[in-house]
Protein backbone atom coordinates (compact mmCIF):
# COMPACT_ATOMS: atom_id res chain seq x y z
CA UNK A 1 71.95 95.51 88.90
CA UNK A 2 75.07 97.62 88.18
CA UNK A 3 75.15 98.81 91.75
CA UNK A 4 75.65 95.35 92.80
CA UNK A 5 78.03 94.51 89.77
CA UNK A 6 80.10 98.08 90.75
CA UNK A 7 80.43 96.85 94.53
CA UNK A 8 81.41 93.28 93.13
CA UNK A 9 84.57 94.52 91.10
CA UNK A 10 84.82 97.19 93.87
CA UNK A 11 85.94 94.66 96.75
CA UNK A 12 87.43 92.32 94.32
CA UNK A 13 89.67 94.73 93.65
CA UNK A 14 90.29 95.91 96.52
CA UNK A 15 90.95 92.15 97.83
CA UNK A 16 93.58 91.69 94.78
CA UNK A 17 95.64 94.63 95.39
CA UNK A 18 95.89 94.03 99.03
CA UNK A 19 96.64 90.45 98.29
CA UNK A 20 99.62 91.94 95.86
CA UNK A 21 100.75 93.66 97.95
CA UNK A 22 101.94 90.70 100.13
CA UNK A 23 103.26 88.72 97.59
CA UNK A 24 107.02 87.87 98.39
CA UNK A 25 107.57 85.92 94.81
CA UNK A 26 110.64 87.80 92.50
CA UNK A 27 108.38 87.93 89.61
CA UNK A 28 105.49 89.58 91.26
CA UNK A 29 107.97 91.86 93.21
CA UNK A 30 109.85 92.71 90.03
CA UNK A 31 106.51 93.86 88.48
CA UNK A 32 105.20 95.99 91.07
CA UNK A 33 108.55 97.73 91.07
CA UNK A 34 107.76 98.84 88.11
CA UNK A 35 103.56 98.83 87.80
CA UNK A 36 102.78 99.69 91.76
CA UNK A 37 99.99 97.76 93.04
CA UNK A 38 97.79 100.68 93.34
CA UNK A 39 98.41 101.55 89.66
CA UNK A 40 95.85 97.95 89.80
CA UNK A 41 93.34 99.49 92.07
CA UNK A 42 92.68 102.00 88.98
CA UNK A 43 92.78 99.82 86.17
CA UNK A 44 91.41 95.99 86.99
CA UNK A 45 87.82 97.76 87.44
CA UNK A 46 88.78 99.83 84.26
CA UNK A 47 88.80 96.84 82.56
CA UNK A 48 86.32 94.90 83.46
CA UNK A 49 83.90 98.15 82.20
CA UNK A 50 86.00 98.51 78.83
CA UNK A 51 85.51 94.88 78.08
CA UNK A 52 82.26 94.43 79.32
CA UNK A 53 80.92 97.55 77.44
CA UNK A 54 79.14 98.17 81.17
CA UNK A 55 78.84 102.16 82.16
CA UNK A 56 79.76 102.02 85.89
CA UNK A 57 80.60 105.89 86.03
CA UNK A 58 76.95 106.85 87.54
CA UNK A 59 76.27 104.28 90.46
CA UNK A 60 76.14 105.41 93.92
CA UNK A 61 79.90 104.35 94.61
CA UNK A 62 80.81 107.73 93.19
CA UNK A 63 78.97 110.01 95.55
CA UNK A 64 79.90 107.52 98.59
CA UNK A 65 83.86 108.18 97.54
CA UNK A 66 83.28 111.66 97.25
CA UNK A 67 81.27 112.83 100.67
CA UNK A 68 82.56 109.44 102.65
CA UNK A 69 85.93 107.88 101.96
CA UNK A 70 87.93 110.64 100.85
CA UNK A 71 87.60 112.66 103.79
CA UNK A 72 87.46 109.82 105.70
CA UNK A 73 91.15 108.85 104.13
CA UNK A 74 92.46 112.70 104.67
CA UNK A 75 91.52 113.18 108.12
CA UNK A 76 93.46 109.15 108.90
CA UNK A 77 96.40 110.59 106.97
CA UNK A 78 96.76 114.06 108.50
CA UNK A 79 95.98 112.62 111.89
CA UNK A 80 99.25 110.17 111.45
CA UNK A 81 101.54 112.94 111.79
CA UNK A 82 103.25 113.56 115.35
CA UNK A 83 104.50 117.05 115.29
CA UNK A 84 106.97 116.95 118.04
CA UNK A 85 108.64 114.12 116.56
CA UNK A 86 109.66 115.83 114.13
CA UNK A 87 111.92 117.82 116.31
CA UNK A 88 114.47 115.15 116.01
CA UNK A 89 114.84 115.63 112.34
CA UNK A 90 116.31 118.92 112.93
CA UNK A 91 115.50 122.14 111.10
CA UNK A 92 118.04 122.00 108.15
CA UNK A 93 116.52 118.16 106.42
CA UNK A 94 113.14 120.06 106.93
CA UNK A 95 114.07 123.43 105.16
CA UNK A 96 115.95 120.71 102.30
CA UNK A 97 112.69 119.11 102.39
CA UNK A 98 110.47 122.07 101.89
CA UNK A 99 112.61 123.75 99.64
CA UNK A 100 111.80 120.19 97.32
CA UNK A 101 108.36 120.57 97.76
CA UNK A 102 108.46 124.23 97.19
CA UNK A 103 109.76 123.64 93.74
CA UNK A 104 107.57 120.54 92.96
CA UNK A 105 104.48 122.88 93.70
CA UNK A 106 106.08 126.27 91.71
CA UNK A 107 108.13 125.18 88.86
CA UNK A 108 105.25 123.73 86.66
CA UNK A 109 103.54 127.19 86.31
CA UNK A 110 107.37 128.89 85.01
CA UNK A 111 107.79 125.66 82.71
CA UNK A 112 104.04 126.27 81.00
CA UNK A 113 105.10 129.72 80.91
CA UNK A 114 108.30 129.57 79.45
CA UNK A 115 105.96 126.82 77.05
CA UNK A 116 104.12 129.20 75.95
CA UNK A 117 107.09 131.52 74.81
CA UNK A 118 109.19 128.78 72.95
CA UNK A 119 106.47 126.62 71.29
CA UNK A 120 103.95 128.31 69.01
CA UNK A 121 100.61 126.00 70.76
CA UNK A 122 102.46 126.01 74.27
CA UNK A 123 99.27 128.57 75.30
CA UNK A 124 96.44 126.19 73.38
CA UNK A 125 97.88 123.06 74.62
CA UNK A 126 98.02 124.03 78.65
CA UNK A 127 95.89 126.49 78.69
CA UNK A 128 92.89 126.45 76.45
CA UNK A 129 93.09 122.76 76.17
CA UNK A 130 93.52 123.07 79.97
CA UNK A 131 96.34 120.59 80.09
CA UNK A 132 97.73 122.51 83.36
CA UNK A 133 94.72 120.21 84.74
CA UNK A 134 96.83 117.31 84.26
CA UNK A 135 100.04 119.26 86.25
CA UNK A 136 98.00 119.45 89.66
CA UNK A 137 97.54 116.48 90.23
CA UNK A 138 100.98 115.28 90.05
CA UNK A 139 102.14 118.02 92.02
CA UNK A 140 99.44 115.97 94.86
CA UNK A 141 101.16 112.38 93.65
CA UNK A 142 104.88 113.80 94.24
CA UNK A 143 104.68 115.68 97.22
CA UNK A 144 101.33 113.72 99.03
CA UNK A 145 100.75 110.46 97.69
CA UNK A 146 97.66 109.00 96.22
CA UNK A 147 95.15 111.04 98.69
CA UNK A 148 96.62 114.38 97.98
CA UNK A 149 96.48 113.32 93.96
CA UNK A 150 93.11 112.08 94.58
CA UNK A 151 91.45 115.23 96.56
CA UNK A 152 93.56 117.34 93.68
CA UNK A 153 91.83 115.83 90.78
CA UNK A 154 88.54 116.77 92.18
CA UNK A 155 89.22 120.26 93.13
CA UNK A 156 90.47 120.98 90.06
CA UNK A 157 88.32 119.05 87.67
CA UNK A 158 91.12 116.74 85.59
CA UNK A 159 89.46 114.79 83.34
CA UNK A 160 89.01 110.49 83.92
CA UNK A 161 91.07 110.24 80.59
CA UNK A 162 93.84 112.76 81.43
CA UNK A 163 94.25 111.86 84.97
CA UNK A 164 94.90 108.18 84.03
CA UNK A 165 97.93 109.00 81.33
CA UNK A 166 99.21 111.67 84.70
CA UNK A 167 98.79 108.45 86.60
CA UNK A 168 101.04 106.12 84.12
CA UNK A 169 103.47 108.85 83.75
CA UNK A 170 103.58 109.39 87.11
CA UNK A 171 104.22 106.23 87.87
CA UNK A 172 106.87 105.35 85.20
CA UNK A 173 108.97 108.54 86.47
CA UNK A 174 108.67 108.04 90.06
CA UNK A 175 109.94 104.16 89.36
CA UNK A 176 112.97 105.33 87.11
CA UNK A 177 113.01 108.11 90.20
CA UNK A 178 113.72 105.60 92.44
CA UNK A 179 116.50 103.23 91.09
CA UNK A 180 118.47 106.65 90.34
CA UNK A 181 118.44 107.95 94.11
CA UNK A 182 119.56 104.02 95.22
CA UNK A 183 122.41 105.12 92.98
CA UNK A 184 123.10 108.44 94.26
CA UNK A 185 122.45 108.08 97.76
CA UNK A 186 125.28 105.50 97.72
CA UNK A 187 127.87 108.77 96.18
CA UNK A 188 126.66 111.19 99.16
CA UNK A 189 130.21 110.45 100.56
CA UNK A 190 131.76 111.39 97.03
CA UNK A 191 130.13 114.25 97.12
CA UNK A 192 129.98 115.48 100.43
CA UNK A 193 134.11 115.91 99.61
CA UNK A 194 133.55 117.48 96.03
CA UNK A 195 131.46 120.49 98.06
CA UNK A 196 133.72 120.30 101.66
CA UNK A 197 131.00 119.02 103.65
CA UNK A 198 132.08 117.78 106.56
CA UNK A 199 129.00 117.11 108.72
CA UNK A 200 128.93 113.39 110.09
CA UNK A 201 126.05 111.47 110.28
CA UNK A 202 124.06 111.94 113.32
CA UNK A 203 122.84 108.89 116.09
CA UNK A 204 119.33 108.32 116.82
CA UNK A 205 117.35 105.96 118.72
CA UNK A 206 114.55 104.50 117.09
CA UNK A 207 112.70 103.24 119.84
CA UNK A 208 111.79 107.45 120.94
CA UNK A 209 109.65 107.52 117.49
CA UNK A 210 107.30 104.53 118.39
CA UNK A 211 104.00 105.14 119.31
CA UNK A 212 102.92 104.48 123.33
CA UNK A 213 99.62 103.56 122.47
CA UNK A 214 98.41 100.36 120.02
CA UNK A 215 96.19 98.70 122.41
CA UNK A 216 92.29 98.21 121.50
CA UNK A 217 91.69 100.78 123.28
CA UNK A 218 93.48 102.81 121.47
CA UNK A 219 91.94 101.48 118.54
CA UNK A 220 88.27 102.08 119.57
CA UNK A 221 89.13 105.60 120.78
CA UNK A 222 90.79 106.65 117.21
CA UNK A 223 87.66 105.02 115.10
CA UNK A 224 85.21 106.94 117.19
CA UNK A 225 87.24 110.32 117.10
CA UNK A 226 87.56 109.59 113.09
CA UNK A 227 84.15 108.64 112.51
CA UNK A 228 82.26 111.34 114.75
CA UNK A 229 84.65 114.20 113.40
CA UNK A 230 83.75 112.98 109.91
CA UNK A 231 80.07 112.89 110.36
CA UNK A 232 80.19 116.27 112.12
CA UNK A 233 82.24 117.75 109.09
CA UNK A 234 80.20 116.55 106.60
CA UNK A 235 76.80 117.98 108.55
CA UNK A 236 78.33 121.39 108.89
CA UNK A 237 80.50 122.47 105.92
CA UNK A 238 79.48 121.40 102.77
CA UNK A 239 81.78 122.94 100.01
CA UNK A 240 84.37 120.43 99.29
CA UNK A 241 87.39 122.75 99.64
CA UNK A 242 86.34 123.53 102.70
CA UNK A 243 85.45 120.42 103.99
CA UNK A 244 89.18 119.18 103.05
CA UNK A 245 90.55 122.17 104.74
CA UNK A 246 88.64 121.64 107.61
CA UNK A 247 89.31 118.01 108.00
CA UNK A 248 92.98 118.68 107.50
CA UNK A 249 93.66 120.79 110.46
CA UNK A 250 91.40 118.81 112.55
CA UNK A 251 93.16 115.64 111.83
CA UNK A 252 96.56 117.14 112.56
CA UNK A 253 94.91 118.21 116.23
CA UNK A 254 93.36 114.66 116.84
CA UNK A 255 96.77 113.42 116.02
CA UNK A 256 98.70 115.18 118.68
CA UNK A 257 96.52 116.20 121.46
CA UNK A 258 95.27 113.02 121.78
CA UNK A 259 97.37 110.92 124.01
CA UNK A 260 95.90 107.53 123.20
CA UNK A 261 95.62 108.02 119.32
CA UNK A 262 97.05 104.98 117.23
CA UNK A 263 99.08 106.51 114.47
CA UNK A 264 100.10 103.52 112.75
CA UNK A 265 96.44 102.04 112.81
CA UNK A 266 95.64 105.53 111.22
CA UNK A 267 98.48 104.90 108.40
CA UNK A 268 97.00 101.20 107.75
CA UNK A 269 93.32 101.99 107.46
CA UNK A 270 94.39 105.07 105.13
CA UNK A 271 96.18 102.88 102.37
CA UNK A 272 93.17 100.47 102.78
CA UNK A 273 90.81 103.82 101.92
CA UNK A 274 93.32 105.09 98.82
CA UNK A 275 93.22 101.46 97.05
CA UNK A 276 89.64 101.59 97.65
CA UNK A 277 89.09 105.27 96.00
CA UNK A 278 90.96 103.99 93.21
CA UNK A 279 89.18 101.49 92.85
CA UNK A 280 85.85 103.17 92.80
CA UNK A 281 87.65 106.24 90.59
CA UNK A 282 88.52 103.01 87.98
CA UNK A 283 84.69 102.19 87.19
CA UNK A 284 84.89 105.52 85.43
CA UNK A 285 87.67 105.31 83.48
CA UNK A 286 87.72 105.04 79.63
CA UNK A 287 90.95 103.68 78.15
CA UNK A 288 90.09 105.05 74.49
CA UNK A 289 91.51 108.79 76.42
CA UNK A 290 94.72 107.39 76.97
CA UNK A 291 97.62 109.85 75.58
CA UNK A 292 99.84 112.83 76.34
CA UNK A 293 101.33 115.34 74.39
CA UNK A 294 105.11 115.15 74.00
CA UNK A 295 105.51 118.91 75.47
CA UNK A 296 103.58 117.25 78.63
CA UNK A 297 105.83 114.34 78.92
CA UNK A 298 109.01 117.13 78.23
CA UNK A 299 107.64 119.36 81.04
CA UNK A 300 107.44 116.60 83.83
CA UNK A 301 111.01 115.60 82.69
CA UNK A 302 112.62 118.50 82.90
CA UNK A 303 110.22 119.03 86.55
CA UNK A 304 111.61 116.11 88.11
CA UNK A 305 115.56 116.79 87.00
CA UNK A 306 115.30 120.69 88.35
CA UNK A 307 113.44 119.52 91.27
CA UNK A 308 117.14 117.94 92.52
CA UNK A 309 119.06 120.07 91.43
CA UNK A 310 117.53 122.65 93.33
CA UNK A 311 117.93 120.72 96.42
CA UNK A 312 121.71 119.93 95.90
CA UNK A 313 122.05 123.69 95.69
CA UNK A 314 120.24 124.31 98.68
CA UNK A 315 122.53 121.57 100.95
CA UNK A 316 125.54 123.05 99.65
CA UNK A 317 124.26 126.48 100.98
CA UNK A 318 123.48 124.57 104.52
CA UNK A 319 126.27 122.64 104.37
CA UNK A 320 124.26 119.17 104.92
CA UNK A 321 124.77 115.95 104.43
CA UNK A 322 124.22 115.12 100.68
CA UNK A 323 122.54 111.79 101.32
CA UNK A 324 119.66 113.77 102.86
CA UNK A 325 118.76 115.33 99.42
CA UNK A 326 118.18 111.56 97.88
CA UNK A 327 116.50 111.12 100.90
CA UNK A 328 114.73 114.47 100.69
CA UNK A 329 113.68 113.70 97.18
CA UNK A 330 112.12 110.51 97.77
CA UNK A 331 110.03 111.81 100.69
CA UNK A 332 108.54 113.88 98.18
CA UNK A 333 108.02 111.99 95.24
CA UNK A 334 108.21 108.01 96.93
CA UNK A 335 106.45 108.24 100.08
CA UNK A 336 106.51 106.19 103.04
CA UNK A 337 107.78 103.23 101.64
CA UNK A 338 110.42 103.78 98.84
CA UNK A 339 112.12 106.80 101.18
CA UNK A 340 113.18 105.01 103.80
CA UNK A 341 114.35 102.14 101.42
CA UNK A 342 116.57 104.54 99.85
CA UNK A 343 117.70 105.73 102.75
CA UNK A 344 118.50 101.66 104.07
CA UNK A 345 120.90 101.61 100.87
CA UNK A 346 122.86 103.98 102.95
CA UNK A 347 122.77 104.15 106.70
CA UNK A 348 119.84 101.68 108.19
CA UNK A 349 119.56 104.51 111.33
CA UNK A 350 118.49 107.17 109.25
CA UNK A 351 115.17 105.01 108.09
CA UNK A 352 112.86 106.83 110.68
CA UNK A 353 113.81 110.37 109.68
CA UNK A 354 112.96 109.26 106.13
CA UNK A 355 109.36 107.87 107.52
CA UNK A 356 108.60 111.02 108.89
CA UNK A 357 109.57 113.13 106.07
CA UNK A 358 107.58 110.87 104.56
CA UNK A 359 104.88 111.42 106.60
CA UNK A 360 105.57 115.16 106.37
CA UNK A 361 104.62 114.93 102.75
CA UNK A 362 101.08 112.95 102.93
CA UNK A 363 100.18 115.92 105.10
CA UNK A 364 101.18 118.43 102.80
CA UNK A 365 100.81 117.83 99.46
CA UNK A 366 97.32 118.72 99.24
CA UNK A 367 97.86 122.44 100.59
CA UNK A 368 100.99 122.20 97.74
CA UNK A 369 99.11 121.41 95.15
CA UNK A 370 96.43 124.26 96.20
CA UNK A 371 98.76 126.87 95.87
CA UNK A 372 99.90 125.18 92.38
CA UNK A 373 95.88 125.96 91.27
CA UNK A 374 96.13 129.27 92.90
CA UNK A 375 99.15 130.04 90.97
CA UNK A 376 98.05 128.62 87.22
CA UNK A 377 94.72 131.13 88.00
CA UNK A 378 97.17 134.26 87.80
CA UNK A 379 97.52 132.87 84.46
């Protein structure tokens, strides 16, 4: 019976977030600028357990999500990127993009250090209490997006109660985030003078990023190549780091040596598969967990804020335009859909650069936030 009941609340959800997410109404828009409709994928099936009194956390949804849909939902996303599109970026946004991420994935291991130095429990409360757990994770969120958060969690073991406080927080700093770098995007000119930076903003044509191929065709060749490559994966490597790895360089080849592969179909079904993972990831949550330290909260502050800085410093040194280190900055922490928004509030040509930074991210947040785990074990 709770198998049934889990796939129930499972689709519903799943239905109600899509649904959301088309809503046009002020009110509803106003709210999910500030509660994201994923952020509902996690907690309308969290709910329903916590006032049912139901324990949903052992039905077969679990190990489906885990050996199906996730690597389903990182071989889609690493398959959307084009790498010789990217070309028309240029070198310098990438290195100010990088040099972002670089910081997103490094700083949180010097800020629990330098934790443990000025506050007498820094050590207990990151590292015996293992709240570093909770750091990964958003070092997925900021740089990759919900998959990259998603695959994190698992490798690293963050606890249902912890990740959904990193998830709130996340959230609530990514939105405040947001309505800062619509504000500073719109000084780049201001400061571009303040630093005598004199480069002008470059043309593009948009139409040399769009895809060739969206027939059904197209289609039917992508959801066999995903779906055998999947299957094939999951036969022959069965650790789960592995199996990410794996999936991750073999999406990236399907995605460009592939003539006929449909990279925004890709994109689509992939947001479809993260709303459904949180969904599934909800019917295990218990909302009695939900708190974070102050230290925590101070740490992811002070993460964000250095995060820019660093990037201003590095335009400066390449001389770039300083409306690419808003845009920078929300390729990294906003993802496909707030970065090139940001960058609208500024020059409407630059919006496809921002999509494939954006895109840029998704791919790489997950081998970010691995070397964020790798980094917290020299500790």
């Amino acid at each position: 019976m709770d198998q049934w009941i889990a796939l129930i609340v499972v689709a519903f959800t799943v239905v109600a977030v899509l649904w959301l997410n088309k809503q046009k109404a002020a009110w509803i828009q106003a709210l999910l600028n500030w509660f994201p409709a994923i952020l509902f994928a996690y907690v309308i099936p969290a709910a329903v357990t916590h006032t049912t009194g139901l324990d949903l956390s052992g039905v077969f949804l679990h190990s489906l999500s885990r050996n199906w849909i996730i690597p389903f939902a990182i071989l889609t996303v690493m398959s959307a990127l084009s790498i010789p599109q990217l070309k028309m970026v240029g070198a310098r946004p990438i290195i100010l993009f990088v040099s972002g991420s670089f910081v997103i994935a490094t700083l949180p291991v010097i800020l629990v250090l330098l934790a443990q130095f000025v506050m007498p429990s820094g050590h207990d409360l990151f590292i015996t209490q293992e709240y570093w757990k909770g750091l990964v994770p958003i070092v997925g969120g900021w740089i990759g997006g919900s998959t990259s958060q998603l695959v994190l969690k698992e490798l690293v073991g963050t606890p249902e109660s912890l990740f959904l406080s990193v998830l709130v927080l996340d959230n609530i700093l990514v939105n405040i985030w947001t309505i800062l770098m619509f504000q500073f995007i719109k000084r780049s000119d201001q400061l571009n003078r303040f630093f005598g930076i004199t480069e002008k903003i470059p043309d593009f044509v948009a139409d040399e990023i769009k895809p060739n191929s969206r027939t059904v065709g197209s289609i039917i060749i992508t959801v066999s190549a995903i779906i055998l490559v999947t299957v094939l994966t999951n036969w022959l490597v069965h650790d789960f780091l592995w199996r990410v790895i794996t999936l991750s360089i073999v999406g990236l080849m399907l995605g460009n040596f592939i003539s006929r592969w449909n990279h925004p179909f890709v994109l689509k079904v992939g947001g479809i598969l993260i709303i459904l993972i949180m969904a599934i990831l909800g019917l295990k949550l218990d909302f009695s967990g939900l708190s974070l330290p102050i230290p925590f909260v101070i740490v992811a502050m002070i993460w964000i804020v250095a995060h820019y800085i660093f990037m201003m410093i590095v335009a400066k040194i390449l001389r770039l335009h300083m409306a690419w280190v808003p845009i920078a900055s929300m390729a990294n922490l906003g993802g496909i859909s707030t970065a090139p928004a940001v960058t609208a509030a500024y020059n409407e040509e630059w919006m496809p650069h921002a999509i494939l930074l954006a895109i840029l991210s998704m791919v790489s947040g997950t081998a970010w936030g691995m070397f964020t785990i790798y980094l917290f074990g020299l500790l």
